[in-house]
Every structure is written in structure tokens, then in C-alpha cells.
Protein backbone atom coordinates (compact mmCIF):
# COMPACT_ATOMS: atom_id res chain seq x y z
CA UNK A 1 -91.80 9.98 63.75
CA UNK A 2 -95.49 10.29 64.06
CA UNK A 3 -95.70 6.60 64.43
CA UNK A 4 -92.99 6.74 67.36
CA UNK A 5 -94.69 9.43 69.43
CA UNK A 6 -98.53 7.45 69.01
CA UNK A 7 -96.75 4.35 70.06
CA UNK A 8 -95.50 6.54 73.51
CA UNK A 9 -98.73 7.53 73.63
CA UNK A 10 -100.28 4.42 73.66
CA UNK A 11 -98.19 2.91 76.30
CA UNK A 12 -97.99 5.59 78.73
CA UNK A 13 -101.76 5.51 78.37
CA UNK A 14 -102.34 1.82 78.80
CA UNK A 15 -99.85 1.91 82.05
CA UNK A 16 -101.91 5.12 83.66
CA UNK A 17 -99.31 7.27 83.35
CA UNK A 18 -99.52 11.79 82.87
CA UNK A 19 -99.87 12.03 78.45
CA UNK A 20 -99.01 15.67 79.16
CA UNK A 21 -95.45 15.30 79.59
CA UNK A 22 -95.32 13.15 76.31
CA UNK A 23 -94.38 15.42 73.10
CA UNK A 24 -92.10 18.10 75.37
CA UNK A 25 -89.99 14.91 76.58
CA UNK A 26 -89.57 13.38 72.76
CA UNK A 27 -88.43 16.30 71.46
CA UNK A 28 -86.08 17.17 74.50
CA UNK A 29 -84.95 13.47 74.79
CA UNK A 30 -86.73 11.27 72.28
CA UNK A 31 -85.59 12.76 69.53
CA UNK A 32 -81.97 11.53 69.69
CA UNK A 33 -82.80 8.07 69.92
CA UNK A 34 -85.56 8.07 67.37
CA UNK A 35 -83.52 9.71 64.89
CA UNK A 36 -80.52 7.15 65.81
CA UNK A 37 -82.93 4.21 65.60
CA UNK A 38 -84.55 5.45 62.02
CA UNK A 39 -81.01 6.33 60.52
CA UNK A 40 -79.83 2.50 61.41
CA UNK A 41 -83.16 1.13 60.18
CA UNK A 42 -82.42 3.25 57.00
CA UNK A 43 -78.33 1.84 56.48
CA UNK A 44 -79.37 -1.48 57.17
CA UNK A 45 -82.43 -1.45 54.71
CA UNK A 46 -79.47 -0.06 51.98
CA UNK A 47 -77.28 -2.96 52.66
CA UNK A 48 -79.75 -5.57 52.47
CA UNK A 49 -80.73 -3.93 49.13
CA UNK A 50 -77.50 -3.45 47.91
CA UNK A 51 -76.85 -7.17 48.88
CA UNK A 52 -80.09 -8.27 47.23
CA UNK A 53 -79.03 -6.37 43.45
CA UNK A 54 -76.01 -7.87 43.95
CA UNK A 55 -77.07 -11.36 44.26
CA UNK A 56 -79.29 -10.95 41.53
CA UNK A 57 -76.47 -9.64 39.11
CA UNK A 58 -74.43 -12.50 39.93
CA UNK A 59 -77.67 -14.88 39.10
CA UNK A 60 -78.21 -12.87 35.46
CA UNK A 61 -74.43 -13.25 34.66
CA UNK A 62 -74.12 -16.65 35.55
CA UNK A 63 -77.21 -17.41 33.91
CA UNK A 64 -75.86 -15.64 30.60
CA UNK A 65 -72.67 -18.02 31.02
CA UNK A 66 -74.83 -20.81 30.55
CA UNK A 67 -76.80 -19.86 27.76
CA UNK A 68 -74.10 -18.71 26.10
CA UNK A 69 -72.35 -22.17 26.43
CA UNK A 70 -74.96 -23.74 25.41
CA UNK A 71 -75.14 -22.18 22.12
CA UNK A 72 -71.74 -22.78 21.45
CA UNK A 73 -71.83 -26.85 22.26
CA UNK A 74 -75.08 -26.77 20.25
CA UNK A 75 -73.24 -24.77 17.45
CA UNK A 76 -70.18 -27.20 17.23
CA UNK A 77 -72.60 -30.12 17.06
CA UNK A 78 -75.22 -28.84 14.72
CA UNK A 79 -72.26 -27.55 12.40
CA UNK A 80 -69.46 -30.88 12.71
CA UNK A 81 -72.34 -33.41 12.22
CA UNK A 82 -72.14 -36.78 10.75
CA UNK A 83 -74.57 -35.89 8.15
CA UNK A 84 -72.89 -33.20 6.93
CA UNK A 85 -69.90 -34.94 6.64
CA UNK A 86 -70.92 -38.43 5.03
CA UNK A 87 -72.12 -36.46 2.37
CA UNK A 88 -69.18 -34.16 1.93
CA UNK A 89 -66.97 -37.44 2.29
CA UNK A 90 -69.15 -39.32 -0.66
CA UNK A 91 -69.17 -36.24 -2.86
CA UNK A 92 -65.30 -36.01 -2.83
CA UNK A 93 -65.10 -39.65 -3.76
CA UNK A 94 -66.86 -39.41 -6.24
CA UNK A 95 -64.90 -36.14 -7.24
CA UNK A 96 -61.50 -37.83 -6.63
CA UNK A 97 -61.93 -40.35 -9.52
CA UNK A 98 -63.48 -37.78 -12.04
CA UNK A 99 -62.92 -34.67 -11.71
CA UNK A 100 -59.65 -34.49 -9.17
CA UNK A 101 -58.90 -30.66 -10.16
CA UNK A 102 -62.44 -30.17 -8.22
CA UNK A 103 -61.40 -32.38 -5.64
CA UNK A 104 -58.65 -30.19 -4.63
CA UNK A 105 -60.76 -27.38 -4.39
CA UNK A 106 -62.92 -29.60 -2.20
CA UNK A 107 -60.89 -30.37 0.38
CA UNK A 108 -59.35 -26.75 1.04
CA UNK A 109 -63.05 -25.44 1.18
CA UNK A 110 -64.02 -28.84 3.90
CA UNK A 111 -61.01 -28.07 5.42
CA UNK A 112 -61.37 -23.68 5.40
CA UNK A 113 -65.27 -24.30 6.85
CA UNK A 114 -64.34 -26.63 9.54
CA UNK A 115 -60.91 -24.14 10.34
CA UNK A 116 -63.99 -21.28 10.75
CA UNK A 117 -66.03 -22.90 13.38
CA UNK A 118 -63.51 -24.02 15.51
CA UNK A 119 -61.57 -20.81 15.44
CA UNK A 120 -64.69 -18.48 16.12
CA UNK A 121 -67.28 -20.96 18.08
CA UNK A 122 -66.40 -19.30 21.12
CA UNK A 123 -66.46 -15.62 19.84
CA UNK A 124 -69.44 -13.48 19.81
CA UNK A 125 -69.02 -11.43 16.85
CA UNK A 126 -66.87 -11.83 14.25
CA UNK A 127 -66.55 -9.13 10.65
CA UNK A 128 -69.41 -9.80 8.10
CA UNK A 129 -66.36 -10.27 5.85
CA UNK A 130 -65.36 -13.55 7.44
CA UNK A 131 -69.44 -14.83 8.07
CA UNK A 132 -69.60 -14.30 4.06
CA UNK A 133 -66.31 -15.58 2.94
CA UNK A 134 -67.40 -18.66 5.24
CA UNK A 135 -71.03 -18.69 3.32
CA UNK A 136 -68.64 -18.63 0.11
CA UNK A 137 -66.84 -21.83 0.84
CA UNK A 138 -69.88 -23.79 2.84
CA UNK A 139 -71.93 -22.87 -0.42
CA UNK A 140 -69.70 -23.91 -2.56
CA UNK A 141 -69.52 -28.02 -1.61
CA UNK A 142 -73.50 -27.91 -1.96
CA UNK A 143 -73.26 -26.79 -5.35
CA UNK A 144 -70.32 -29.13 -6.34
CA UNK A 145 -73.34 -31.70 -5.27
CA UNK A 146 -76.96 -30.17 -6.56
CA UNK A 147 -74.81 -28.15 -9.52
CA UNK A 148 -77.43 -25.82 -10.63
CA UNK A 149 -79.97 -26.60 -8.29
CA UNK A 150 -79.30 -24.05 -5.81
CA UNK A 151 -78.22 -20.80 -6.21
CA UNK A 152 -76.54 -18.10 -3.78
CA UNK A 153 -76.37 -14.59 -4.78
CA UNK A 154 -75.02 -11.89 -1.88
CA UNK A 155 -75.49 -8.29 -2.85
CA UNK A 156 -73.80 -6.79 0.59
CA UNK A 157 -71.61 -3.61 0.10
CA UNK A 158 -68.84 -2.21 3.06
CA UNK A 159 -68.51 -5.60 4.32
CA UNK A 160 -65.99 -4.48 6.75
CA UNK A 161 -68.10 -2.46 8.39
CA UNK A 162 -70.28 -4.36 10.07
CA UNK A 163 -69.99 -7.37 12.59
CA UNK A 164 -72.18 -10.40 13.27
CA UNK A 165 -72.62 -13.86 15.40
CA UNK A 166 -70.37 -16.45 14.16
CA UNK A 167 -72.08 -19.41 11.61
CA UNK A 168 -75.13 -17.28 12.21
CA UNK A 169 -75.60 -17.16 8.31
CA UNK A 170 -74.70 -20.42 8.29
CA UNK A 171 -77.67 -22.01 9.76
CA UNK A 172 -80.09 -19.84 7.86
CA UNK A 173 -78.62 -21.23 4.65
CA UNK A 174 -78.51 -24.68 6.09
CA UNK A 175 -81.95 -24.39 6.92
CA UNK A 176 -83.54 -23.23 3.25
CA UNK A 177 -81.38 -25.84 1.60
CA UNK A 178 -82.83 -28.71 4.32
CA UNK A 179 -86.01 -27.44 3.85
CA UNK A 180 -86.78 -26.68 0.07
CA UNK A 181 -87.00 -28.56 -3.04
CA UNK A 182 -84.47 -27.88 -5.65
CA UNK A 183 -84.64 -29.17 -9.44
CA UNK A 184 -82.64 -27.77 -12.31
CA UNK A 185 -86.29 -26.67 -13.22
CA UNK A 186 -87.20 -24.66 -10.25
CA UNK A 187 -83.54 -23.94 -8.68
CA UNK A 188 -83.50 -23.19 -5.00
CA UNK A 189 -82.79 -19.30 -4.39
CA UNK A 190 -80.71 -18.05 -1.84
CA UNK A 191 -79.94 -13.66 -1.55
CA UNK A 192 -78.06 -12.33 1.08
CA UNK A 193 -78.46 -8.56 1.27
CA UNK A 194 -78.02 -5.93 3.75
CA UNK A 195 -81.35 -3.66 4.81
CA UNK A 196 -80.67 -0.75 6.75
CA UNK A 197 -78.97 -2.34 9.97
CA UNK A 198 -79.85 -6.09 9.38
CA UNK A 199 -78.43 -8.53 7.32
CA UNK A 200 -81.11 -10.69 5.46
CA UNK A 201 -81.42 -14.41 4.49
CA UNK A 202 -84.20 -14.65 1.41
CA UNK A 203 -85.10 -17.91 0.03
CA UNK A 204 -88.32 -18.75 -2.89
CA UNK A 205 -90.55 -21.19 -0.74
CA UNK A 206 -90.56 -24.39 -2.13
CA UNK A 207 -91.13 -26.57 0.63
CA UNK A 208 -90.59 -30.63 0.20
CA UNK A 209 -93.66 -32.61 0.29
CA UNK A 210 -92.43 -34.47 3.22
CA UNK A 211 -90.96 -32.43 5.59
CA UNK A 212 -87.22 -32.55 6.68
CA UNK A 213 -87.36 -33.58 10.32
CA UNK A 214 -85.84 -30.82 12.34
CA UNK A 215 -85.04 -29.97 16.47
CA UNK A 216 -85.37 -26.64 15.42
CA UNK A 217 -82.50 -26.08 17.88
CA UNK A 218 -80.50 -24.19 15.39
CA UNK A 219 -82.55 -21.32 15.01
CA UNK A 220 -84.32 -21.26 18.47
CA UNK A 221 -80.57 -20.70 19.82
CA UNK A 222 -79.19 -18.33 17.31
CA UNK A 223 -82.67 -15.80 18.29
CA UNK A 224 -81.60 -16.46 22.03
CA UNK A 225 -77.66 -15.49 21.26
CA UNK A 226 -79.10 -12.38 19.55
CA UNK A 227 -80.88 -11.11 22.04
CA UNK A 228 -77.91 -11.67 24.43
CA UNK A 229 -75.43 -10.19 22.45
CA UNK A 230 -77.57 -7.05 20.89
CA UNK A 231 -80.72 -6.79 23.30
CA UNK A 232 -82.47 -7.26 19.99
CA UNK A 233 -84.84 -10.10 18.13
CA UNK A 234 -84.31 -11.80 14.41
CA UNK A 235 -87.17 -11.21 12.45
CA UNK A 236 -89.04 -13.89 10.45
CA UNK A 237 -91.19 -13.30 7.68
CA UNK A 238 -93.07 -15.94 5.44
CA UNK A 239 -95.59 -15.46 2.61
CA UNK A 240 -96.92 -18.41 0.16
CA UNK A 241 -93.90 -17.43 -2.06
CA UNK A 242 -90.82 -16.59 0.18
CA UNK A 243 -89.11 -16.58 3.75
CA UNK A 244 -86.98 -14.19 5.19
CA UNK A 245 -85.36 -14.14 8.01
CA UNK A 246 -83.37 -10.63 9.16
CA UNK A 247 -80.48 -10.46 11.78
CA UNK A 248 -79.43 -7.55 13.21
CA UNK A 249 -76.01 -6.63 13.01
CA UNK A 250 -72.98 -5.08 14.91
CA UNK A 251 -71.36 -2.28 14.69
């Protein structure tokens, strides 16, 4: 308002004309159509804003989309990869001739871990129940291979309770067996435990003396889908004798 009437006043003043008449004529005339012109300003200045969060909701949704398909293509292909399953394939040749009891045994567990990915790839929780029975069966083919070189104990209580990402586990157990030496000597140690609300992956560092070449990808997406999914981070730890890694889970 005060910046209407000094704008009257400065044109009446540059054109020559009476100031006097100036403050008695806004309020008995002025007023209207400043008060008209301010509460349009106002509504439009709403709508564009209005407009403006909208747009950027729509950009942060869309943008969530794509992340979130990302992480499931990379998931699929990180999880059904050729490596994986040339040596799962040459371990149950082997097993066929040998020990075909085993074999059997095998082939339901290939066939239960594969059934779990492509059921829940697209999901983004499932129970802790079904993550761990999962672990169980994707555990149990690396042990029919390294026997007693690896171990996998999972101390986790109410497992109902909680929820978590799909194959979530999965890569963090992937990623300590990839990563680690493991002899009958010094075994490769896996825990899975629940601490207050996270679920943590614990393996004895015992890293190979040439390093397994890794993207990385697995674990740089599964911190992105956590923060999407819970608005929280994964925590890493690593001393000269373990590394942890802590997910949060979902209620």
C-alpha cells in the first residue's frame, strides 16, 4: 500500500499536478482498486506456487520410478548371472554321479532360490521369514561346494515380525563369500543377528590376496533402495578383523 500511494505521488509530482488531494482520494477511491489489484497479485502468486510444488512432486515420483526400476533390473541380473549358475550347474554334475540323494536336494534349493527372486523382485518388502528361509537355501549350494569352508549361523528371534527389501541379505552374503578367503583351516564366518531395529550381516575379514573384481553395483543400489523405501542409510563398519554391514528393517 505504501508503495502504491509513493508511486501516485511520484507521478502526480513529475506531471505538476496539486499532491494535496493525493492520500484523501486513495482512500476514498484508490483503495478499491489497490486492494482488488493486491488480492489478484496474491491468487495468482498461489497458483503459480501451487503449480510449481506440483510439478516438482511429479519430478520426485517419477524420479523414484526410475530408481526403483533400476534396482530391480540390476537385482535380476546381479542375482540370475551366468556365474552363478555355471557353477551351480558343475557342482550338480558332479553331485549327480556321486552323491544323487544330494543332488535332489540341489535342484529343489536352485530351483526354490530362483522361484524367490522372480516372485518378489518387484516387491519392496517382503517378511524376514522369507529373506532368511531364502539365505537358508542360497547358503546351502555354497556349502554343498566349499563343505566346511564357510559357515552361516543366524541367531534372529520373532522372525515374523519384522519386514525387509527382497535379496537384500542376499547380496551381503554374496559379497563376504566373493570377497574372503575360506580354507577348512580358517573357515569363512557368516552371523546374521538382529540389533535393536536392524538386521546385521557379520563376516571375520579375510580378504583374498588378489581382489575379486567387483561393479560394486550390488551394494551401491541396495543403500539407494533403503533410503527410498525407509528414509534411512545401511551402516558399514570394518576393523582389521571384521565387517559389518546393518540394514534397517520394517515394521
Amino acid at each position: 500500500m505504501i508503495l502504491f500511494l509513493l508511486l501516485q505521488y511520484c507521478i502526480l509530482f513529475l506531471a505538476g499536478n496539486d499532491l494535496s488531494h493525493v492520500l484523501s482520494d486513495f482512500v476514498n477511491i484508490g483503495f478499491h482498486e489497490w486492494f482488488k489489484s493486491t488480492i489478484s497479485g496474491l491468487s495468482g502468486g498461489a497458483v503459480i506456487f501451487v503449480i510449481l510444488l506440483w510439478q516438482s512432486s511429479l519430478k520426485r515420483e517419477q524420479k523414484l520410478r526410475e530408481e526403483k526400476l533400476i534396482f530391480q533390473n540390476e537385482t535380476l541380473k546381479n542375482q540370475v548371472n551366468p556365474h552363478f549358475l555355471f557353477n551351480s550347474l558343475n557342482t550338480l554334475s558332479s553331485l549327480i554321479s556321486s552323491r544323487p540323494e544330494t543332488a535332489d536336494k540341489f535342484i529343489d534349493r536352485l530351483s526354490s532360490i530362483y522361484r524367490y527372486i522372480l516372485d518378489n523382485s518387484q516387491k519392496d518388502k517382503v517378511s524376514l521369514s522369507e529373506e532368511l528361509s531364502f539365505i537358508n537355501d542360497y547358503f546351502f549350494l555354497h556349502q554343498i561346494r566349499d563343505e566346511d569352508k564357510i559357515m552361516l549361523e543366524i541367531t534372529v528371534l520373532e522372525k515374523e515380525k519384522y519386514s525387509i527389501i527382497p535379496v537384500s541379505l542376499q547380496i551381503l552374503v554374496e559379497n563376504a563369500i566373493n570377497h574372503n578367503m575360506a580354507t577348512r583351516e580358517n573357515p569363512l564366518k557368516i552371523s546374521i543377528y538382529v540389533e535393536a531395529d536392524y538386521i546385521v550381516v557379520k563376516n571375520n575379514l579375510q580378504k583374498k590376496s588378489i581382489p575379486y573384481k567387483s561393479t560394486q553395483i550390488g551394494l551401491r543400489n541396495l543403500s539407494e533402495r533403503v533410503k527410498i523405501i525407509s528414509a534411512r542409510s545401511i551402516i558399514i563398519e570394518e576393523t582389521s578383523d571384521v565387517f559389518i554391514v546393518k540394514i534397517p528393517l520394517l515394521s
